[in-house]
PDB file of N, CA and C in Angstrom:
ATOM      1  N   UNK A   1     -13.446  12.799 -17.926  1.00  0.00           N
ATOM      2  CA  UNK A   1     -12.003  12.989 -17.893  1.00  0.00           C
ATOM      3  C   UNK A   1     -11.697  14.224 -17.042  1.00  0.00           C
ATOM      4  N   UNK A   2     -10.457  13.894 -16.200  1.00  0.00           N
ATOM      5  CA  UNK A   2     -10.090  15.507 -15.661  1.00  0.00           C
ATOM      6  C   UNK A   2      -9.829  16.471 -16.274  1.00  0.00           C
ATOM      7  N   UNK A   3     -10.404  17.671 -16.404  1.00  0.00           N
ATOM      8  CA  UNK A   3     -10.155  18.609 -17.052  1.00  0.00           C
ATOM      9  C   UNK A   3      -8.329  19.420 -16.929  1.00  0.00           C
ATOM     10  N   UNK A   4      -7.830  18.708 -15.748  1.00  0.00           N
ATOM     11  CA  UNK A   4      -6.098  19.077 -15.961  1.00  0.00           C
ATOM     12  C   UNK A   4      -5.445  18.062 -16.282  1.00  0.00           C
ATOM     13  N   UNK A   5      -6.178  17.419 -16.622  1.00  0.00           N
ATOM     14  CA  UNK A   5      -5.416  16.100 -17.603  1.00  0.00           C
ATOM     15  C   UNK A   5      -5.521  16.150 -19.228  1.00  0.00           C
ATOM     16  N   UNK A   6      -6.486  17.196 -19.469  1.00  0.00           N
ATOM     17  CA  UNK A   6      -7.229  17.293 -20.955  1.00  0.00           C
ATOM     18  C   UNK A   6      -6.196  18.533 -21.526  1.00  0.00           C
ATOM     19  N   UNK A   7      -5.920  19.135 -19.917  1.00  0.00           N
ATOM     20  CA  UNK A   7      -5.191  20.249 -20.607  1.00  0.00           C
ATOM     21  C   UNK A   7      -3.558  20.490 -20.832  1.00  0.00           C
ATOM     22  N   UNK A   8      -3.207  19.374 -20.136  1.00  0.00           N
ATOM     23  CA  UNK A   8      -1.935  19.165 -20.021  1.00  0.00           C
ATOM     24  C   UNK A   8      -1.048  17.364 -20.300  1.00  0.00           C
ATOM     25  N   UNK A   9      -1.756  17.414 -21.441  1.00  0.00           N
ATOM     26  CA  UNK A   9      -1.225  15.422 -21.514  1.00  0.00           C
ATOM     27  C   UNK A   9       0.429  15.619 -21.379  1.00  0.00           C
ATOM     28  N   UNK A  10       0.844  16.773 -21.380  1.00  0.00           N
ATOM     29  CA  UNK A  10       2.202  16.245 -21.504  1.00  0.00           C
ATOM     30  C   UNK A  10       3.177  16.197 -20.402  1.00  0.00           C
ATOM     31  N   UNK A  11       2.466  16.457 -19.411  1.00  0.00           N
ATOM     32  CA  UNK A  11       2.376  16.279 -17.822  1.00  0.00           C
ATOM     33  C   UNK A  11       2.800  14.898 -17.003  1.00  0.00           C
ATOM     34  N   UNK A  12       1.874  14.060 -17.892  1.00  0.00           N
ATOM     35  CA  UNK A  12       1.725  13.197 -17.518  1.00  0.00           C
ATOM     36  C   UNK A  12       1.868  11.844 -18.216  1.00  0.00           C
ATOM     37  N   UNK A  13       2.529  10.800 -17.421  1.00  0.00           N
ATOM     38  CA  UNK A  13       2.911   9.655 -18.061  1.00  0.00           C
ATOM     39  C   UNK A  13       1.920   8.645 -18.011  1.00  0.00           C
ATOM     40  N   UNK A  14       2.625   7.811 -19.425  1.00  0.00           N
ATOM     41  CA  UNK A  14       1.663   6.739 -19.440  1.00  0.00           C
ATOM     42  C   UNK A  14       2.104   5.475 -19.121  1.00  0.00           C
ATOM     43  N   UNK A  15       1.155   5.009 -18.515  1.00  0.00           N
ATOM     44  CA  UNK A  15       1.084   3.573 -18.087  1.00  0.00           C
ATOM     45  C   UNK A  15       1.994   2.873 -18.632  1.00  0.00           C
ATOM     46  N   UNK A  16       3.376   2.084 -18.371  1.00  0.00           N
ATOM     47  CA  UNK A  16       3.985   1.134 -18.639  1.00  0.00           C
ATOM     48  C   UNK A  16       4.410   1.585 -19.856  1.00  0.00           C
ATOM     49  N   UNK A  17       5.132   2.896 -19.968  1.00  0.00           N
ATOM     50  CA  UNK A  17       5.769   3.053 -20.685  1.00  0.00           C
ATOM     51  C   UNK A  17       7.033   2.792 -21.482  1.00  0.00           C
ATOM     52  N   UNK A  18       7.724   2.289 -20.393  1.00  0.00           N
ATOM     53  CA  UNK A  18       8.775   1.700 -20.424  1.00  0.00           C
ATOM     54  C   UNK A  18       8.566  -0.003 -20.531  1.00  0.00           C
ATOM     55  N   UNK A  19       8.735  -0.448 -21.496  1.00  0.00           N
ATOM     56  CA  UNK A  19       8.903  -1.977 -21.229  1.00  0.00           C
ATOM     57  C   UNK A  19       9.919  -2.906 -21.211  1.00  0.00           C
ATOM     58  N   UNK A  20      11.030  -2.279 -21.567  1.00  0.00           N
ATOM     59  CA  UNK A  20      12.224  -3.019 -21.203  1.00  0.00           C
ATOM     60  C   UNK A  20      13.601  -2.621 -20.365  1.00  0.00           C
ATOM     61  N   UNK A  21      13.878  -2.535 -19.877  1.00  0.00           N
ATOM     62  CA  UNK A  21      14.738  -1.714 -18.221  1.00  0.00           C
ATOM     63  C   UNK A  21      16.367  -2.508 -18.733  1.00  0.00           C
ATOM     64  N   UNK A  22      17.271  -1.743 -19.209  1.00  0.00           N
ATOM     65  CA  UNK A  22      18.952  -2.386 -19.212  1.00  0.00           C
ATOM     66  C   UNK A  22      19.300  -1.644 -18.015  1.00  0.00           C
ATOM     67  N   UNK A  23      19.955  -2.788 -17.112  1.00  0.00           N
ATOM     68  CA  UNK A  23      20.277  -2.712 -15.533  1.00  0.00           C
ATOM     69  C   UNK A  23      22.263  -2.991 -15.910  1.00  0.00           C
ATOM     70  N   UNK A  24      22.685  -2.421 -14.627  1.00  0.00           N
ATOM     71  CA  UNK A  24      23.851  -2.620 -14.905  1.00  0.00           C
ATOM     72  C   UNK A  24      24.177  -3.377 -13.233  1.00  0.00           C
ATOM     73  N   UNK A  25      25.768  -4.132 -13.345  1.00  0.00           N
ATOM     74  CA  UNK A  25      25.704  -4.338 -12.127  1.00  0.00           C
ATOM     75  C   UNK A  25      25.296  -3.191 -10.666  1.00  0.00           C
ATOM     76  N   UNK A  26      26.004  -2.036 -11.085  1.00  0.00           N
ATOM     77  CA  UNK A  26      25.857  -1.553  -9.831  1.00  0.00           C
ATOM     78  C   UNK A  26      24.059  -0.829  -9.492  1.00  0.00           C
ATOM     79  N   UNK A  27      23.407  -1.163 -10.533  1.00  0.00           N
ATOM     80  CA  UNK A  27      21.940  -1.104 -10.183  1.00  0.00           C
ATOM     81  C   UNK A  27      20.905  -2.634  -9.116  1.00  0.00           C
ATOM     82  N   UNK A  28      22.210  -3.471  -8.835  1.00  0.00           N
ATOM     83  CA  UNK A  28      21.554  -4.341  -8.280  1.00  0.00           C
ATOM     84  C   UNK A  28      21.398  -4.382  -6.802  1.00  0.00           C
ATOM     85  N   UNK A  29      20.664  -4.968  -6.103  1.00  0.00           N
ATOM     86  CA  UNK A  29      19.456  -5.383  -6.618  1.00  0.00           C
ATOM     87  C   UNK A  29      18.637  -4.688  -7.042  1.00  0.00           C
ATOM     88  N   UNK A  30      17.709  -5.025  -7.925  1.00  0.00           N
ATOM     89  CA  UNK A  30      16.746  -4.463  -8.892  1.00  0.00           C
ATOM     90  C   UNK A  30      15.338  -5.046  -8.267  1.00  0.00           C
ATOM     91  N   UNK A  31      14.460  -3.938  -8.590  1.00  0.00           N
ATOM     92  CA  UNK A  31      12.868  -4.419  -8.560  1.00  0.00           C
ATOM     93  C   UNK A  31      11.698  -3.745  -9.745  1.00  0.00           C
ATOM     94  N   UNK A  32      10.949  -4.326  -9.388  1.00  0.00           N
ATOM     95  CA  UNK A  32      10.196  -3.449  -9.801  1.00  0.00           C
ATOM     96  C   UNK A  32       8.523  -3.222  -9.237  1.00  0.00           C
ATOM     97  N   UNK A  33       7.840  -2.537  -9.666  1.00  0.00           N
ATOM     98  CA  UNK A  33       8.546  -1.059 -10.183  1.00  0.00           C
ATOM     99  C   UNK A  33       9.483  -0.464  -9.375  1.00  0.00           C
ATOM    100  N   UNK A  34       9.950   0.829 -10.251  1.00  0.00           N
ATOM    101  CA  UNK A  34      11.576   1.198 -10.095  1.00  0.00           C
ATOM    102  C   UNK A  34      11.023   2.557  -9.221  1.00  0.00           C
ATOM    103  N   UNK A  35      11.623   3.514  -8.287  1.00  0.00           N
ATOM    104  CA  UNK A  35      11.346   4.509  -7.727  1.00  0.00           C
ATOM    105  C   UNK A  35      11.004   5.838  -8.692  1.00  0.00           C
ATOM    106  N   UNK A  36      11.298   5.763  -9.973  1.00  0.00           N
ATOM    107  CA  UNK A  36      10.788   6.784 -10.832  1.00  0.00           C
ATOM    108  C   UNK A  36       8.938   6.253 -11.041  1.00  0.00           C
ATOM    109  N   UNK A  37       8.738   5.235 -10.862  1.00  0.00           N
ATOM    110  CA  UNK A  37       7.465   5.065 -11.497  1.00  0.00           C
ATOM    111  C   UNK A  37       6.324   5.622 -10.449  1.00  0.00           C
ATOM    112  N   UNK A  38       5.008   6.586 -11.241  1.00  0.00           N
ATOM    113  CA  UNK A  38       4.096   6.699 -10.662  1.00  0.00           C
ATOM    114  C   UNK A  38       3.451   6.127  -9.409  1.00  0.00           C
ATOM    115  N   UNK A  39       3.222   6.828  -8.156  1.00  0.00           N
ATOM    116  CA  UNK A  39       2.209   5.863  -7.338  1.00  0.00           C
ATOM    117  C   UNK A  39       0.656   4.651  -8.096  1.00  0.00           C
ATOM    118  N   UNK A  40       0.361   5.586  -8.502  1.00  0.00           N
ATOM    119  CA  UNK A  40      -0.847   5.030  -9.419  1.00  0.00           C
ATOM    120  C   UNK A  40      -0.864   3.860 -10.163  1.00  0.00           C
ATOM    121  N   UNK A  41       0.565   4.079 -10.672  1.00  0.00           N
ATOM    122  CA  UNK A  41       0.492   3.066 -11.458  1.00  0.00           C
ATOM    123  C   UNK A  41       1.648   2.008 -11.242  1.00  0.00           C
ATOM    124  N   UNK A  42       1.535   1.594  -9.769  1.00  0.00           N
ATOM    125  CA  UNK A  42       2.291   0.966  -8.768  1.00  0.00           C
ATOM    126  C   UNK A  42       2.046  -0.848  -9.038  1.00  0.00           C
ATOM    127  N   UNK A  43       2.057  -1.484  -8.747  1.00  0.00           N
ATOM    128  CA  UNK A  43       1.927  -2.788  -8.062  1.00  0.00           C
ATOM    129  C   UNK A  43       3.053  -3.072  -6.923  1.00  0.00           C
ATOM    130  N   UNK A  44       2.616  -4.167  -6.254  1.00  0.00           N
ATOM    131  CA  UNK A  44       3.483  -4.530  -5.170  1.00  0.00           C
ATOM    132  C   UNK A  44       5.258  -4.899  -5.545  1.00  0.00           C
ATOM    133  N   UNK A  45       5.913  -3.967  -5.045  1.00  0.00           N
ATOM    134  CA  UNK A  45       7.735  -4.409  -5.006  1.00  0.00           C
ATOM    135  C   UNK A  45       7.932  -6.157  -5.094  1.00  0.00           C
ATOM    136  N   UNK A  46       8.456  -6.257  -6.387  1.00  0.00           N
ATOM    137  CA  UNK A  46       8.987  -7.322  -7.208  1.00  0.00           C
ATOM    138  C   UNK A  46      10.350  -7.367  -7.199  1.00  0.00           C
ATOM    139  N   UNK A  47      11.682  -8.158  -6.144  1.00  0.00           N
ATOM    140  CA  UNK A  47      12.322  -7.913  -6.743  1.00  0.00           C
ATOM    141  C   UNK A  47      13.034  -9.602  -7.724  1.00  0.00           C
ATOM    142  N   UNK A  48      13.701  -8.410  -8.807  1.00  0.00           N
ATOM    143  CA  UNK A  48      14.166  -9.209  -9.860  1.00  0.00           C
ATOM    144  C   UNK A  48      15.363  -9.817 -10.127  1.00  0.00           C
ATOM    145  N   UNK A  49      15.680 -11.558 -10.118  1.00  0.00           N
ATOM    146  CA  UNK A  49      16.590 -11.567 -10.096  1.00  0.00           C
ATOM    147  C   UNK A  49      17.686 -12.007 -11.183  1.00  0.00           C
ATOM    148  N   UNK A  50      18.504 -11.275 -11.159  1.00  0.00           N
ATOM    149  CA  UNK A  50      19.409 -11.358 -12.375  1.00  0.00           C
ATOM    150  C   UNK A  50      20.759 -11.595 -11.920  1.00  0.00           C
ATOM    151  N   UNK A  51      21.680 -12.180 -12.365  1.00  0.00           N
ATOM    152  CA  UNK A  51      22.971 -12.170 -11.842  1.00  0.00           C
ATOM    153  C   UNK A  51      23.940 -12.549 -12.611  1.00  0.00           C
ATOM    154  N   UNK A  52      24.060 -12.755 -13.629  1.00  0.00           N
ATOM    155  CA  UNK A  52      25.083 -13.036 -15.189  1.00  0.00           C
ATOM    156  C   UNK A  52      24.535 -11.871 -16.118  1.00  0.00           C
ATOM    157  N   UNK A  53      26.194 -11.587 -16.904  1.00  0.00           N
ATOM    158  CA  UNK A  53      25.397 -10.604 -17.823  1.00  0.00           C
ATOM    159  C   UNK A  53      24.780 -10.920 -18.651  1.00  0.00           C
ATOM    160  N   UNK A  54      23.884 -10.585 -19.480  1.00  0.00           N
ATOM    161  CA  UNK A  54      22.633 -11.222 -20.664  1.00  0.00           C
ATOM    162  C   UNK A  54      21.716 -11.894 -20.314  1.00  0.00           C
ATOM    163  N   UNK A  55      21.882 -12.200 -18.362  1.00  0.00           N
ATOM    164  CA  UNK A  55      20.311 -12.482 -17.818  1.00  0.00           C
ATOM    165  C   UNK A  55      18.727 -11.848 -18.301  1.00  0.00           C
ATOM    166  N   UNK A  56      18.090 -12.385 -18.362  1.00  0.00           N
ATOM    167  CA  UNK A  56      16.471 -11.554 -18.783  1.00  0.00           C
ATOM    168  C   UNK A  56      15.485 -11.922 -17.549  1.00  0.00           C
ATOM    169  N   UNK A  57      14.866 -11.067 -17.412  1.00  0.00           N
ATOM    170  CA  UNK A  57      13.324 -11.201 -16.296  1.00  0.00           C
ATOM    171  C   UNK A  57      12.547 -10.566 -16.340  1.00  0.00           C
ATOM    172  N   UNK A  58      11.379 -11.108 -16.363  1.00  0.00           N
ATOM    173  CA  UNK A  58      10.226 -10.041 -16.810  1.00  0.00           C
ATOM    174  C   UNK A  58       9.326 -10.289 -15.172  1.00  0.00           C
ATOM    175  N   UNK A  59       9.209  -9.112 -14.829  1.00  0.00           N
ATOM    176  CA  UNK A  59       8.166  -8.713 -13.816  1.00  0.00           C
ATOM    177  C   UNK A  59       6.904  -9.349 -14.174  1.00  0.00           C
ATOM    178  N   UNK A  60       6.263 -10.467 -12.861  1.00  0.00           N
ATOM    179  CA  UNK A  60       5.758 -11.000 -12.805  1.00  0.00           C
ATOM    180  C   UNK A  60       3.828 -10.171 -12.944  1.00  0.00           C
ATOM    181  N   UNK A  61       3.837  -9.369 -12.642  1.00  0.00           N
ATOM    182  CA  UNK A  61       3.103  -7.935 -12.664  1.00  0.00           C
ATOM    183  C   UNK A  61       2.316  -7.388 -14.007  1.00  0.00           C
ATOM    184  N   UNK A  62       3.753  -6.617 -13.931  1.00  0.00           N
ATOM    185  CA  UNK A  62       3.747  -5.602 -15.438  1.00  0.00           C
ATOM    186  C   UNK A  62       4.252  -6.339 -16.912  1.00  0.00           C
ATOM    187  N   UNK A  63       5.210  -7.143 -16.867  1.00  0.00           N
ATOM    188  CA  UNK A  63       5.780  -8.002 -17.568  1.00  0.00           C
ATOM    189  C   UNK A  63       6.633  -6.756 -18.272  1.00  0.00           C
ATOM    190  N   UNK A  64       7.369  -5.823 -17.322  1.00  0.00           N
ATOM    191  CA  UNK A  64       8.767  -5.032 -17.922  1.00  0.00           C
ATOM    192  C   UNK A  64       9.535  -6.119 -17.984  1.00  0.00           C
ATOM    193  N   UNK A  65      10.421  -6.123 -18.886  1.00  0.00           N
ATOM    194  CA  UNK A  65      11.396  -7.037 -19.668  1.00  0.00           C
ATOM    195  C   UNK A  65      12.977  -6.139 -18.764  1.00  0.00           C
ATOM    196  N   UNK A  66      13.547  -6.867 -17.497  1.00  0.00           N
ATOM    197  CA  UNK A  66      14.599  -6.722 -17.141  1.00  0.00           C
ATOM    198  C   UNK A  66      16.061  -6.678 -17.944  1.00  0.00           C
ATOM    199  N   UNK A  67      17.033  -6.547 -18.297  1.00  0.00           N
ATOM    200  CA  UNK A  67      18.201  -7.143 -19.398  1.00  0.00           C
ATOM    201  C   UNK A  67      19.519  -6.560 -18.289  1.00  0.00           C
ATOM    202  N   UNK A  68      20.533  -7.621 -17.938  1.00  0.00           N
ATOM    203  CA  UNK A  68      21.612  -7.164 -17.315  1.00  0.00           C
ATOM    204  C   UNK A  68      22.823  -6.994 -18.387  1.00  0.00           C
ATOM    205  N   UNK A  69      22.797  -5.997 -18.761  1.00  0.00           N
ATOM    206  CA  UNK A  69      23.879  -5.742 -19.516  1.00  0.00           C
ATOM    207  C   UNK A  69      25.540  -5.564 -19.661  1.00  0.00           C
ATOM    208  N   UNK A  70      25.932  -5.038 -18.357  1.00  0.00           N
ATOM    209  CA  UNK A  70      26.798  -5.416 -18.083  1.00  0.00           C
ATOM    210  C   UNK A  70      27.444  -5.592 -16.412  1.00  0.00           C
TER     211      UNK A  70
END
C-alpha cells in the first residue's frame, strides 16, 4: 500500500461512491462519468440519455443509477 494513502484516507475517494446522480434539466446533456470523478477511476464518456422527468439510466460501465428529476 502507499504509504500517503495509509496516512491520509481522508484524502482520498472511493471508487463509485456515488451511485445514484439526480440530474436536473439544465444539467443536460449528461454523461458519465461526470467531470468531478477521479482520472483513475475513469471509464470511457457514456453519454446518458434521459429526457422526461422520472426518466432512469444506469451507466452501462459503472451502473451509476441516473434520475431526471426535474
Amino acid at each position: 500500500m502507499n504509504p500517503n494513502t495509509a496516512a491520509n484516507p481522508q484524502n482520498f475517494k472511493i471508487a463509485n461512491a456515488v451511485t445514484e446522480v439526480a440530474v436536473t434539466q439544465s444539467d443536460l446533456p449528461v454523461y458519465c462519468p461526470q467531470a468531478n470523478e477521479l482520472l483513475w477511476n475513469a471509464h470511457p464518456r457514456v453519454y446518458i440519455h434521459l429526457e422526461h422527468v422520472g426518466d432512469v439510466a444506469r451507466c452501462i460501465y459503472c451502473s451509476t443509477l441516473y434520475r431526471l428529476v426535474e
